[in-house]
PDB file of N, CA and C in Angstrom:
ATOM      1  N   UNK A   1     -45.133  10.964 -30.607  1.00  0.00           N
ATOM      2  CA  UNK A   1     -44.180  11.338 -29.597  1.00  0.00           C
ATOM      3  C   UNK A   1     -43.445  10.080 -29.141  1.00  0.00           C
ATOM      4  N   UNK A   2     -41.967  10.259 -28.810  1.00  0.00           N
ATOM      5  CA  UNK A   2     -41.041   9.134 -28.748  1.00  0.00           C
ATOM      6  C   UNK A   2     -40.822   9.490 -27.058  1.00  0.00           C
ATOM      7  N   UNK A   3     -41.432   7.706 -26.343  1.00  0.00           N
ATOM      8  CA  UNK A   3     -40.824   8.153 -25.124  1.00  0.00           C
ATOM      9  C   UNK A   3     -39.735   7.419 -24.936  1.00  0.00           C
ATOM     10  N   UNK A   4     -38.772   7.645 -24.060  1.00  0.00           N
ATOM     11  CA  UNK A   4     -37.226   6.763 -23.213  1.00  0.00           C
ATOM     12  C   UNK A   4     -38.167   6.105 -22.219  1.00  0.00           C
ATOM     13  N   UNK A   5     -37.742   4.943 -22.316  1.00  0.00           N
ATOM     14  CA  UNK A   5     -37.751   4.237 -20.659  1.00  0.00           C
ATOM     15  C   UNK A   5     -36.767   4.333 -19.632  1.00  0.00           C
ATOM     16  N   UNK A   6     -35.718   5.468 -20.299  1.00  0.00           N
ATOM     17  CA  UNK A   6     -34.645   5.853 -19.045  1.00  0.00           C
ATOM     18  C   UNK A   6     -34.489   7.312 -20.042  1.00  0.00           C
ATOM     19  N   UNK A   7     -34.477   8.637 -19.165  1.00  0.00           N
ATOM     20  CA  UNK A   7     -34.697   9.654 -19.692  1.00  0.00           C
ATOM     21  C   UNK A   7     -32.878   9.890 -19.844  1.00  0.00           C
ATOM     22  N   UNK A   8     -32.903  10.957 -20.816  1.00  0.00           N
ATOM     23  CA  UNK A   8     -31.338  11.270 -21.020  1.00  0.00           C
ATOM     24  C   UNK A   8     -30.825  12.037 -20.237  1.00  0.00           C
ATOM     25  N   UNK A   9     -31.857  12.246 -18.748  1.00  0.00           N
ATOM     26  CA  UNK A   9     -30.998  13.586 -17.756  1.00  0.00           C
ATOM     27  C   UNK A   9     -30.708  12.443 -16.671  1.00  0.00           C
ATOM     28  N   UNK A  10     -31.323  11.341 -16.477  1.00  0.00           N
ATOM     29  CA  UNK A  10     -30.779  10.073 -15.402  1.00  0.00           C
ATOM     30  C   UNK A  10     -29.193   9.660 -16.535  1.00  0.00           C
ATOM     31  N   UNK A  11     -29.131   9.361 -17.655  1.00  0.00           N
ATOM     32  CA  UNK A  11     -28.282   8.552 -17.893  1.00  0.00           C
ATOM     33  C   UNK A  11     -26.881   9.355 -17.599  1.00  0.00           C
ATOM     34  N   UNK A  12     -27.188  11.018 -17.874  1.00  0.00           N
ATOM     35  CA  UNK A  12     -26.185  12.033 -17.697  1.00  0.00           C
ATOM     36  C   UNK A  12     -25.511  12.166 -16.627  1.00  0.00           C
ATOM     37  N   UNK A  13     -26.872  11.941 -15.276  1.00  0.00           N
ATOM     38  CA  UNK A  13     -26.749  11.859 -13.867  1.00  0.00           C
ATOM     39  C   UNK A  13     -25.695  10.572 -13.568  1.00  0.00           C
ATOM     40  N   UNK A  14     -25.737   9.654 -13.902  1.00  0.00           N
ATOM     41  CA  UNK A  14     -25.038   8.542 -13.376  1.00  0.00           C
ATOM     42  C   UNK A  14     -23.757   8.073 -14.119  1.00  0.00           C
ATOM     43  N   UNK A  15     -23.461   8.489 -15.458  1.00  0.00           N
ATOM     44  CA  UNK A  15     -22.210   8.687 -15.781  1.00  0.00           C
ATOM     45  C   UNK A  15     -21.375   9.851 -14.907  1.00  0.00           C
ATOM     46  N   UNK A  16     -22.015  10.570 -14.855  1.00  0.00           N
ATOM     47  CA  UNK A  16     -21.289  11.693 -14.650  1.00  0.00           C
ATOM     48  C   UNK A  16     -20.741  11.673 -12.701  1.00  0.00           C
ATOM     49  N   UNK A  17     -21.870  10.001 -11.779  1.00  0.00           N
ATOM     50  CA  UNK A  17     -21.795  10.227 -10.847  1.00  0.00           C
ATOM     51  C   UNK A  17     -20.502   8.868 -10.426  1.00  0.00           C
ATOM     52  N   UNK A  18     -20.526   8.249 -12.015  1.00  0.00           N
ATOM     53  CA  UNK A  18     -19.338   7.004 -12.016  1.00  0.00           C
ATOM     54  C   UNK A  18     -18.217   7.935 -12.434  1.00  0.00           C
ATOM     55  N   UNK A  19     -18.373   8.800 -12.459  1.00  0.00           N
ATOM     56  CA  UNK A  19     -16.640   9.532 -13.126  1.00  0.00           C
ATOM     57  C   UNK A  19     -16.166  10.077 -11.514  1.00  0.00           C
ATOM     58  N   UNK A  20     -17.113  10.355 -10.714  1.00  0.00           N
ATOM     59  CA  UNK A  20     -16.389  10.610  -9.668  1.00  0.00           C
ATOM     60  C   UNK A  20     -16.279   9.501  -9.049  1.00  0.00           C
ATOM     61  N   UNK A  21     -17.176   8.417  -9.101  1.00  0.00           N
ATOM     62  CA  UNK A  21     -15.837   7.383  -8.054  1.00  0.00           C
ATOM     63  C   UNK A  21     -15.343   6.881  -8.626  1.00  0.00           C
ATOM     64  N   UNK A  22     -14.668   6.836 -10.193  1.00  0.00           N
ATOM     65  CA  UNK A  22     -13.412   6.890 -10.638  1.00  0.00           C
ATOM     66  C   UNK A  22     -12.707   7.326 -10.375  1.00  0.00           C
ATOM     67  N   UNK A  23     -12.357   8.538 -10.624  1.00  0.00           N
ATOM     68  CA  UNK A  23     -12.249   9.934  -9.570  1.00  0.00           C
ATOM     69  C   UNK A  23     -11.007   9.280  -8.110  1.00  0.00           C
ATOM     70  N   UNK A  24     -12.284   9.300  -7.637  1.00  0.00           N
ATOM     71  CA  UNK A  24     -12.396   9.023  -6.003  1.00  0.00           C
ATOM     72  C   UNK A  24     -11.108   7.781  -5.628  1.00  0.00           C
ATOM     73  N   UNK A  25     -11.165   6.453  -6.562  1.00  0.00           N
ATOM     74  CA  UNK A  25     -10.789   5.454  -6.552  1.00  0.00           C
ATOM     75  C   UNK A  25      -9.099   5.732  -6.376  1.00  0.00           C
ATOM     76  N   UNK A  26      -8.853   6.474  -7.675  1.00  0.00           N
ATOM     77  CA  UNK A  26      -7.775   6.577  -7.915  1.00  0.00           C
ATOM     78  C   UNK A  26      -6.782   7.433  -7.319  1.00  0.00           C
ATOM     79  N   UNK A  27      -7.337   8.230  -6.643  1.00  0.00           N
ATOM     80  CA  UNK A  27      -6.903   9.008  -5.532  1.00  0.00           C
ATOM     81  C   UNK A  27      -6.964   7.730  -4.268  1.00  0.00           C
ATOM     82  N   UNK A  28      -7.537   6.982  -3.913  1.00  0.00           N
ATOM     83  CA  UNK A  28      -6.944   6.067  -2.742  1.00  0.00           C
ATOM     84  C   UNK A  28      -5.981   5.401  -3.329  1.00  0.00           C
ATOM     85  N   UNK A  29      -6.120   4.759  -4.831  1.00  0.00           N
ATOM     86  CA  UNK A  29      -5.256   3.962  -5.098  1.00  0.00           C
ATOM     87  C   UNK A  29      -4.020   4.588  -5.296  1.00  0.00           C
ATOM     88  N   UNK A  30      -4.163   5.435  -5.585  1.00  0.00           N
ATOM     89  CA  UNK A  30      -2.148   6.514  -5.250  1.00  0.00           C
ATOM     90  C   UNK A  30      -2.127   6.906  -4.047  1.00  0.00           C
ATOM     91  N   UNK A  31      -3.122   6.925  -3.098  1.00  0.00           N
ATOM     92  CA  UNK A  31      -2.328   7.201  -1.594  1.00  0.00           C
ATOM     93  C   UNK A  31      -2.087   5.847  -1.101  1.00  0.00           C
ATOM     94  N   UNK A  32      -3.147   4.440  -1.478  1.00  0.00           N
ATOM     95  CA  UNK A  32      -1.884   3.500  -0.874  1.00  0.00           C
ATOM     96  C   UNK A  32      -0.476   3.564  -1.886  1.00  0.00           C
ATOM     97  N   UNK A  33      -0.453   3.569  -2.867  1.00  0.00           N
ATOM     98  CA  UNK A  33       0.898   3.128  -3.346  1.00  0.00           C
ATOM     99  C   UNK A  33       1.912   4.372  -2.845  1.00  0.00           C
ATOM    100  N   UNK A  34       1.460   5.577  -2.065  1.00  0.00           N
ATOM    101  CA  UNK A  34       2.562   6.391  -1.743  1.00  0.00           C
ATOM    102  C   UNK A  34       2.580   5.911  -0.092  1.00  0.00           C
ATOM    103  N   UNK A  35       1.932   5.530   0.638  1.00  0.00           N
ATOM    104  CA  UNK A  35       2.258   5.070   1.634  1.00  0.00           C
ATOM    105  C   UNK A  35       3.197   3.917   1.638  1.00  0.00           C
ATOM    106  N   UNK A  36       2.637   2.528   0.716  1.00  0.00           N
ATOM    107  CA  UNK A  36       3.288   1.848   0.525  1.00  0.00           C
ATOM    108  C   UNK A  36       5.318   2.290   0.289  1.00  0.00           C
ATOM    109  N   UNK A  37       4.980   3.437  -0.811  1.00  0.00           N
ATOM    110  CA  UNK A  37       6.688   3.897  -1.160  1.00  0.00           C
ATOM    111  C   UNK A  37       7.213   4.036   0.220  1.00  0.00           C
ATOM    112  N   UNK A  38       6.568   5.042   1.385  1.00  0.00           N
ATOM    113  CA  UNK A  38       7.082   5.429   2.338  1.00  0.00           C
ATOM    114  C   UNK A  38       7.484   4.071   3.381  1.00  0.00           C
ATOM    115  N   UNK A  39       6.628   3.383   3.347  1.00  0.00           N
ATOM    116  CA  UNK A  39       6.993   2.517   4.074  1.00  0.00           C
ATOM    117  C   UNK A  39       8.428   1.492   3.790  1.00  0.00           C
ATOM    118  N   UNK A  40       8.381   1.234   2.453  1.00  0.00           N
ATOM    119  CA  UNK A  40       9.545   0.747   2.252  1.00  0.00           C
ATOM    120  C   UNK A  40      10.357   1.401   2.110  1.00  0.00           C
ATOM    121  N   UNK A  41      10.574   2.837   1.820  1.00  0.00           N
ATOM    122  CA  UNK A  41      11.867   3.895   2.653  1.00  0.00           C
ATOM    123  C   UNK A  41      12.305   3.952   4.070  1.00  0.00           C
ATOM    124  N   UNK A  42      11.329   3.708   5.029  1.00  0.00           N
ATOM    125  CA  UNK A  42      11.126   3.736   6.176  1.00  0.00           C
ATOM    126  C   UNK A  42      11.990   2.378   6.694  1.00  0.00           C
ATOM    127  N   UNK A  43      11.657   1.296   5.999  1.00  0.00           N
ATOM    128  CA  UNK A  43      12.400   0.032   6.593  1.00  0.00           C
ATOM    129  C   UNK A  43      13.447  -0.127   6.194  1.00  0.00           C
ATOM    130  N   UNK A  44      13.885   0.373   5.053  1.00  0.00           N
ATOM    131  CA  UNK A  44      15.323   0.486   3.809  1.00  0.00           C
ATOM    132  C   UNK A  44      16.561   1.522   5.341  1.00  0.00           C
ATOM    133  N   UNK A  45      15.647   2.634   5.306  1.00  0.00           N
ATOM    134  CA  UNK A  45      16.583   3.441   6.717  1.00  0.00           C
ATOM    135  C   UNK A  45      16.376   2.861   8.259  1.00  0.00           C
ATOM    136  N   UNK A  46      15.791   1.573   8.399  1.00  0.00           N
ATOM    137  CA  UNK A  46      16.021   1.171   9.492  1.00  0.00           C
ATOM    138  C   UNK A  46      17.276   0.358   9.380  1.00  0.00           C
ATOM    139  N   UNK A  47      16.963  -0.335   8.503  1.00  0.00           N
ATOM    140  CA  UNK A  47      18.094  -1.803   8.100  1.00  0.00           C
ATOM    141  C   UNK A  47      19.415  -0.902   7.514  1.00  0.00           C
ATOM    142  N   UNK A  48      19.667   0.169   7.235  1.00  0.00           N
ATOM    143  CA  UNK A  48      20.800   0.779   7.125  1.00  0.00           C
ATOM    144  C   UNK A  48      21.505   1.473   8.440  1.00  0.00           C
ATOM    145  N   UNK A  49      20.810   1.812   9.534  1.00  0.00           N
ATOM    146  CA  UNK A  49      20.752   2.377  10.608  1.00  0.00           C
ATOM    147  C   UNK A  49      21.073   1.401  11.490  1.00  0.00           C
ATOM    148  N   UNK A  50      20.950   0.637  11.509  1.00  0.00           N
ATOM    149  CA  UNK A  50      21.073  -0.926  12.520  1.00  0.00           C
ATOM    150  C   UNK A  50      22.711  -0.969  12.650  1.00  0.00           C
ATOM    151  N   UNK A  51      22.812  -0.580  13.924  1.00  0.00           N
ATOM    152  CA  UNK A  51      24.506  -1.015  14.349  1.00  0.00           C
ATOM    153  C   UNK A  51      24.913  -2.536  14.232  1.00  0.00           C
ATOM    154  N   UNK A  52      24.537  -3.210  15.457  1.00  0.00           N
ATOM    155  CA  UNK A  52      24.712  -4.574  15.356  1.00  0.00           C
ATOM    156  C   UNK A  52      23.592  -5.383  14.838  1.00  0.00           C
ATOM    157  N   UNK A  53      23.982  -5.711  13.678  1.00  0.00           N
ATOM    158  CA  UNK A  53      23.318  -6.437  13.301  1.00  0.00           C
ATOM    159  C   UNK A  53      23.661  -7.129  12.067  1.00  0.00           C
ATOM    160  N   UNK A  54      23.579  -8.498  11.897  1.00  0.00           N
ATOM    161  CA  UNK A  54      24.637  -9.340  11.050  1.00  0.00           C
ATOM    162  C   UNK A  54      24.068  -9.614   9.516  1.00  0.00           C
ATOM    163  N   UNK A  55      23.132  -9.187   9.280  1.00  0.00           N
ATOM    164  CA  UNK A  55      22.261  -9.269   8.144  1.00  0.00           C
ATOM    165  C   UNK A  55      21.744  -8.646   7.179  1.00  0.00           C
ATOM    166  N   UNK A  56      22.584  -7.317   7.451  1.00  0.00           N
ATOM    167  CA  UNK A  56      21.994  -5.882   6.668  1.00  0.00           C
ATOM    168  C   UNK A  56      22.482  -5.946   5.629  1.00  0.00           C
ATOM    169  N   UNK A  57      23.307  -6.798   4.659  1.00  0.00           N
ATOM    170  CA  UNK A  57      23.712  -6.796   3.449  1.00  0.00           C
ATOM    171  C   UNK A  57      22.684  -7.233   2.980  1.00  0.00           C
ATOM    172  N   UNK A  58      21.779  -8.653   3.650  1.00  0.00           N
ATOM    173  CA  UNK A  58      20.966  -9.527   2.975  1.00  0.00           C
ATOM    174  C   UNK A  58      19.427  -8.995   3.150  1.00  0.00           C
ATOM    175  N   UNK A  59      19.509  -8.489   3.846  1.00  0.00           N
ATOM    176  CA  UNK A  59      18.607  -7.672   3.884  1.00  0.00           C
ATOM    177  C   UNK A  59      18.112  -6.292   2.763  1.00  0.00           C
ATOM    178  N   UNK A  60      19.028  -5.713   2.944  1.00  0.00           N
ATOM    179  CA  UNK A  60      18.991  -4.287   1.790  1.00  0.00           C
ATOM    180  C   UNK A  60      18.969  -4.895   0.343  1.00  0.00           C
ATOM    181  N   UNK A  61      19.841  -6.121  -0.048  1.00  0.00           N
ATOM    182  CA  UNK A  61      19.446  -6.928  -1.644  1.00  0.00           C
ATOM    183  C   UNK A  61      18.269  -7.164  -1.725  1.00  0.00           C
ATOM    184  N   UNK A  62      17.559  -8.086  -0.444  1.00  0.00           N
ATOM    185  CA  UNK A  62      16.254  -8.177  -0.493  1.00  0.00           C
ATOM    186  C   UNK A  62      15.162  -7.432  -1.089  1.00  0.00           C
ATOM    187  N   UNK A  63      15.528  -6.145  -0.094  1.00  0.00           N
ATOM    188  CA  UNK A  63      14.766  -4.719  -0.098  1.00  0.00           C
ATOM    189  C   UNK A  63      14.573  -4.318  -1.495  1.00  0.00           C
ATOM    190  N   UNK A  64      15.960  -4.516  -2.070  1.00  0.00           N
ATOM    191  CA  UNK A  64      15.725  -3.473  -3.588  1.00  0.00           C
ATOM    192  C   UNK A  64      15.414  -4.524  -4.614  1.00  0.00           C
ATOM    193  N   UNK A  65      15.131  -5.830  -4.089  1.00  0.00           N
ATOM    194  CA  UNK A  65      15.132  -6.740  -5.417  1.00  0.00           C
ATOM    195  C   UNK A  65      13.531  -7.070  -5.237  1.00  0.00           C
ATOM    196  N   UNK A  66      12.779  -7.405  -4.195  1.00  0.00           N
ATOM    197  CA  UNK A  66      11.292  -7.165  -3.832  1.00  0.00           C
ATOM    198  C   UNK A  66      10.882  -6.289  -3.838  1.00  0.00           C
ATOM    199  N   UNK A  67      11.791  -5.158  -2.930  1.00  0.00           N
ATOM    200  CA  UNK A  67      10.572  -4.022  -3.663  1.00  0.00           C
ATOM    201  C   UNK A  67       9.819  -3.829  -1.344  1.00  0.00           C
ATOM    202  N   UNK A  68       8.678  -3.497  -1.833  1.00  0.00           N
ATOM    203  CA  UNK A  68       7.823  -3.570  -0.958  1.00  0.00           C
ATOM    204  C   UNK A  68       7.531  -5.206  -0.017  1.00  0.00           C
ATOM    205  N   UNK A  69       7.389  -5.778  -0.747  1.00  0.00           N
ATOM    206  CA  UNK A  69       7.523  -7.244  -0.411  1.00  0.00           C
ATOM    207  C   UNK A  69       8.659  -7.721   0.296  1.00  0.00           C
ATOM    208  N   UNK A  70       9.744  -6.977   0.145  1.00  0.00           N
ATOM    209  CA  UNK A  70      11.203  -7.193   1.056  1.00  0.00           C
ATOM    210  C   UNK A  70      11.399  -6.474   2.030  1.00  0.00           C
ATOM    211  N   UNK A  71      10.337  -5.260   1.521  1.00  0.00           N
ATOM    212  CA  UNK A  71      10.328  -5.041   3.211  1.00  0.00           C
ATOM    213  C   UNK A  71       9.059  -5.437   4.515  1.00  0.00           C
ATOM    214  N   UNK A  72       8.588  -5.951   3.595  1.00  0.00           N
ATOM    215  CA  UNK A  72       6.831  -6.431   4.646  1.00  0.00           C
ATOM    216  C   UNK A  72       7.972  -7.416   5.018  1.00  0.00           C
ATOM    217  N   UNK A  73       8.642  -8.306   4.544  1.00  0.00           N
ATOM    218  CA  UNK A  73       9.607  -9.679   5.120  1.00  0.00           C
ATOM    219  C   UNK A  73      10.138  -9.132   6.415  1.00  0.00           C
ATOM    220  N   UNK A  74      11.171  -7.763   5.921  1.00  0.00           N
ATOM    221  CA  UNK A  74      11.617  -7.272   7.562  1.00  0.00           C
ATOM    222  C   UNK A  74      10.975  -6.992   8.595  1.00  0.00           C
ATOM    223  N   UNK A  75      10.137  -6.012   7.923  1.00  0.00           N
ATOM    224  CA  UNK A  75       9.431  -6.360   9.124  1.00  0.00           C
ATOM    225  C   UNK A  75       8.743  -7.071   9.948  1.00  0.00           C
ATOM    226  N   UNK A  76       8.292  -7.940   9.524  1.00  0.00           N
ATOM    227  CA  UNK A  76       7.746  -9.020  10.191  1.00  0.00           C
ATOM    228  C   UNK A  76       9.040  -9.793  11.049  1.00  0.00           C
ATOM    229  N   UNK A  77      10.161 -10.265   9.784  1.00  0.00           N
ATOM    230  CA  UNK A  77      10.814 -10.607  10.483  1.00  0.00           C
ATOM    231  C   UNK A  77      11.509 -10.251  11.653  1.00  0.00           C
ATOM    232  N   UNK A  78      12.295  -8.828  11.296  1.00  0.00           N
ATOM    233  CA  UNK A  78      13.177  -8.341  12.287  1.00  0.00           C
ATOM    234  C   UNK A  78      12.541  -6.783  13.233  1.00  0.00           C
ATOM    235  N   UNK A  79      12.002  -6.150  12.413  1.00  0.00           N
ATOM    236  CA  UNK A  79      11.481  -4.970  12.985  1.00  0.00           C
ATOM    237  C   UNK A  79      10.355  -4.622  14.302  1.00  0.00           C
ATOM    238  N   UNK A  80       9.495  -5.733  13.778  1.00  0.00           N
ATOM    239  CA  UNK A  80       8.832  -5.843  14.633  1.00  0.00           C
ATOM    240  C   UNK A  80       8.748  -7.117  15.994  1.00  0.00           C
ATOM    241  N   UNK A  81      10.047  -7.555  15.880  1.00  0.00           N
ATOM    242  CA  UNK A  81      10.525  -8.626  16.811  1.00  0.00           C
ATOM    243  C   UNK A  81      11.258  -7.553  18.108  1.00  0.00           C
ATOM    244  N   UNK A  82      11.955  -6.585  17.639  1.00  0.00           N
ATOM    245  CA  UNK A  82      12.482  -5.524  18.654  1.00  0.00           C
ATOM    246  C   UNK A  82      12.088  -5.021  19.508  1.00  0.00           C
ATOM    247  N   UNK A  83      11.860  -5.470  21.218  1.00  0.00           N
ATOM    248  CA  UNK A  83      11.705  -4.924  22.121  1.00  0.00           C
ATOM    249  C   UNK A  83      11.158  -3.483  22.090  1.00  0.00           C
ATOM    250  N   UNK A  84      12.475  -2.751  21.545  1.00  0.00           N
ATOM    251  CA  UNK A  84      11.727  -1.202  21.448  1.00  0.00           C
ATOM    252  C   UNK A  84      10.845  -0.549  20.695  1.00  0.00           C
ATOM    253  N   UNK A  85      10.275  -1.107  19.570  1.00  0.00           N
ATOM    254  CA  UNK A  85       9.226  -0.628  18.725  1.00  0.00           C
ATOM    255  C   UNK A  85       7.665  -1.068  19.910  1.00  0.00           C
ATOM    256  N   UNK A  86       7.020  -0.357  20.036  1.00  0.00           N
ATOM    257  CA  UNK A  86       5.351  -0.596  20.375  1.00  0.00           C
ATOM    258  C   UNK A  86       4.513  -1.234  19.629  1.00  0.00           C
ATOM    259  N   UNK A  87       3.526  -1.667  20.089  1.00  0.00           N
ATOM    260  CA  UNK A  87       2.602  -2.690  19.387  1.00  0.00           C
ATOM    261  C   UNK A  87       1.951  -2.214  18.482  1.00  0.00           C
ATOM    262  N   UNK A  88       1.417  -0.379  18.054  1.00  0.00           N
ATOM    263  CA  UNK A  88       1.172  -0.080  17.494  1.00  0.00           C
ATOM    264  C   UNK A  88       1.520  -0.304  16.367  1.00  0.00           C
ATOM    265  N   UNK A  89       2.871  -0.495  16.422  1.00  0.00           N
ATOM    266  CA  UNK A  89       3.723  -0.285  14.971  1.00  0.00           C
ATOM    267  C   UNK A  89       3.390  -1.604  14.108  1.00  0.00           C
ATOM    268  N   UNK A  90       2.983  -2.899  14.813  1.00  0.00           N
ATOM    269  CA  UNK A  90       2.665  -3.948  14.599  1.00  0.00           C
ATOM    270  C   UNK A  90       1.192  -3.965  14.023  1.00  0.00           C
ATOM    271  N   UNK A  91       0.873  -3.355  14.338  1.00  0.00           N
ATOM    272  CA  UNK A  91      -1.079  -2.919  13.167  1.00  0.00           C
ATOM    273  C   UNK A  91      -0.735  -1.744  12.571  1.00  0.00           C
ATOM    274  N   UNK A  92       0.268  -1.155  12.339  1.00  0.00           N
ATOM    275  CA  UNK A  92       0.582  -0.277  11.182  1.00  0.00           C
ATOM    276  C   UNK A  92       1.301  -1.017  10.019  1.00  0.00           C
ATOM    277  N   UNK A  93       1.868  -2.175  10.243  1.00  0.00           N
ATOM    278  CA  UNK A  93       2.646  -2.948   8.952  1.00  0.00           C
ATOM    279  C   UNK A  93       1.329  -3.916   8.699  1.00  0.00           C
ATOM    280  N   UNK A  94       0.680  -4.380   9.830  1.00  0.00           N
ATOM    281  CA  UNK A  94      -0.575  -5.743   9.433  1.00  0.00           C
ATOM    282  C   UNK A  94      -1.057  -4.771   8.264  1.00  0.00           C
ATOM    283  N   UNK A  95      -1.651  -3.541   8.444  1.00  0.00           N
ATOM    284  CA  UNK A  95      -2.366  -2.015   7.540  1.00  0.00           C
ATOM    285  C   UNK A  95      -2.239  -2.171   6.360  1.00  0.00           C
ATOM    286  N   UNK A  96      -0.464  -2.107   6.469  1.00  0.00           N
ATOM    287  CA  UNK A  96       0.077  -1.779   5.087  1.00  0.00           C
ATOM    288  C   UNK A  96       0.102  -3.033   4.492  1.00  0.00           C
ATOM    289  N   UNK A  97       0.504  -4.676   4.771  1.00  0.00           N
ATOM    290  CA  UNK A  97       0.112  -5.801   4.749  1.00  0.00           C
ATOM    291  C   UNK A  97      -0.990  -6.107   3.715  1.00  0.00           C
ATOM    292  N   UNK A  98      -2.312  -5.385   4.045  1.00  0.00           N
ATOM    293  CA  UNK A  98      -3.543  -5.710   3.724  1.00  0.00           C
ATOM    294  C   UNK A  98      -3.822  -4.710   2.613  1.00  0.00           C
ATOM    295  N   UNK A  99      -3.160  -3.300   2.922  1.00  0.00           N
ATOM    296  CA  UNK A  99      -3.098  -2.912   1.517  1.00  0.00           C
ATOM    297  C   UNK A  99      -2.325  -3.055   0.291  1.00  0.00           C
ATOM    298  N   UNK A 100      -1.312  -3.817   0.915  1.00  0.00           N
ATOM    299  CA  UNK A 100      -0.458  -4.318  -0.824  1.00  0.00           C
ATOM    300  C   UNK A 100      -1.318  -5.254  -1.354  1.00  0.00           C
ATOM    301  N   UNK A 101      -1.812  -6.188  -0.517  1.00  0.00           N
ATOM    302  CA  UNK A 101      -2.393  -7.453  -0.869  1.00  0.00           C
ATOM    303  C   UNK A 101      -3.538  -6.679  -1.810  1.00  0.00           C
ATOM    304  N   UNK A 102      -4.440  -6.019  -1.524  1.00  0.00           N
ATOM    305  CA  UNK A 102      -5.514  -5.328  -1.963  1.00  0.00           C
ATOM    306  C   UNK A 102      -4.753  -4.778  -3.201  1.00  0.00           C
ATOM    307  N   UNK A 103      -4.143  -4.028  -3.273  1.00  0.00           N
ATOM    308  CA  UNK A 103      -3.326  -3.359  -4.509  1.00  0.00           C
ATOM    309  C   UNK A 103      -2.945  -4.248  -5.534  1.00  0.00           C
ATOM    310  N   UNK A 104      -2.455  -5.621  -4.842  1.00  0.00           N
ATOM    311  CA  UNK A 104      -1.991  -6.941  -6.127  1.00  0.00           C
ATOM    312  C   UNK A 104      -3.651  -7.025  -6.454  1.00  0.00           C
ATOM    313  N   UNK A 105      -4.749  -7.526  -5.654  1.00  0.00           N
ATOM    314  CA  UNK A 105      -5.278  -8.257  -6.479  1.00  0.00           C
ATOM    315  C   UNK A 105      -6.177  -7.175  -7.064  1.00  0.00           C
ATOM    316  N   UNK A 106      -5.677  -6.210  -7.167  1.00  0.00           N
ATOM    317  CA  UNK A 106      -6.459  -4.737  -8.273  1.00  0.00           C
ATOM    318  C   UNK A 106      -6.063  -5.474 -10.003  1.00  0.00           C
ATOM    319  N   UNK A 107      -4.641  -5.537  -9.567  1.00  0.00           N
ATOM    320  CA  UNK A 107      -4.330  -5.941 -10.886  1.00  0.00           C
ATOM    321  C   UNK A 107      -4.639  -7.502 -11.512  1.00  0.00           C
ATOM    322  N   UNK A 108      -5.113  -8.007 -10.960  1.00  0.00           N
ATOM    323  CA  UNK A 108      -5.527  -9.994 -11.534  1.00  0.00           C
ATOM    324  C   UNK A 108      -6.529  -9.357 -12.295  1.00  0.00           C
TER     325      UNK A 108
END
């Protein structure tokens, strides 16, 4: 009689329990990158929306030539410098901040 030192219903068990947080993974990793999209829609229609303001050409090139990264710039720079936005909004970009960063170094 042939025994396993790891039976073939554990090895079944734990593939089968890595496919769901594969699974699992990749479903966060497409809800940050759709938050991420939203967010840089979100700052793309602020900086188009902006009456006075002397920079929205250089700004919107930014936007579409970075990407996400041109708009973490606005905001930091200009969006969240504005009196009328709340502080909240300021740990909702740090958020998104920490999840691009997380998202780049998925890919190294």
């Amino acid at each position: 009689m042939v025994t396993f030192p790891i039976s073939p219903t554990s090895i079944i068990t734990g593939l089968a329990s890595f496919g769901f947080l594969a699974i699992g993974s990749i479903f966060i990793w497409i809800l940050i990158i759709i938050l991420l999209a939203v967010f840089w829609l979100w700052m793309l229609i602020n900086v188009l929306g902006r009456k006075d303001f002397n920079d929205k050409l250089v700004y919107v090139v930014i936007m579409l030539l970075l990407g996400v990264i041109g708009s973490v710039i606005y905001y930091f720079v200009v969006y969240s410098k504005d009196p009328k936005h709340s502080k909240i909004l300021r740990y909702i970009g740090l958020l998104l901040l920490i999840s691009f960063g997380l998202l780049l170094l998925s890919f190294v």
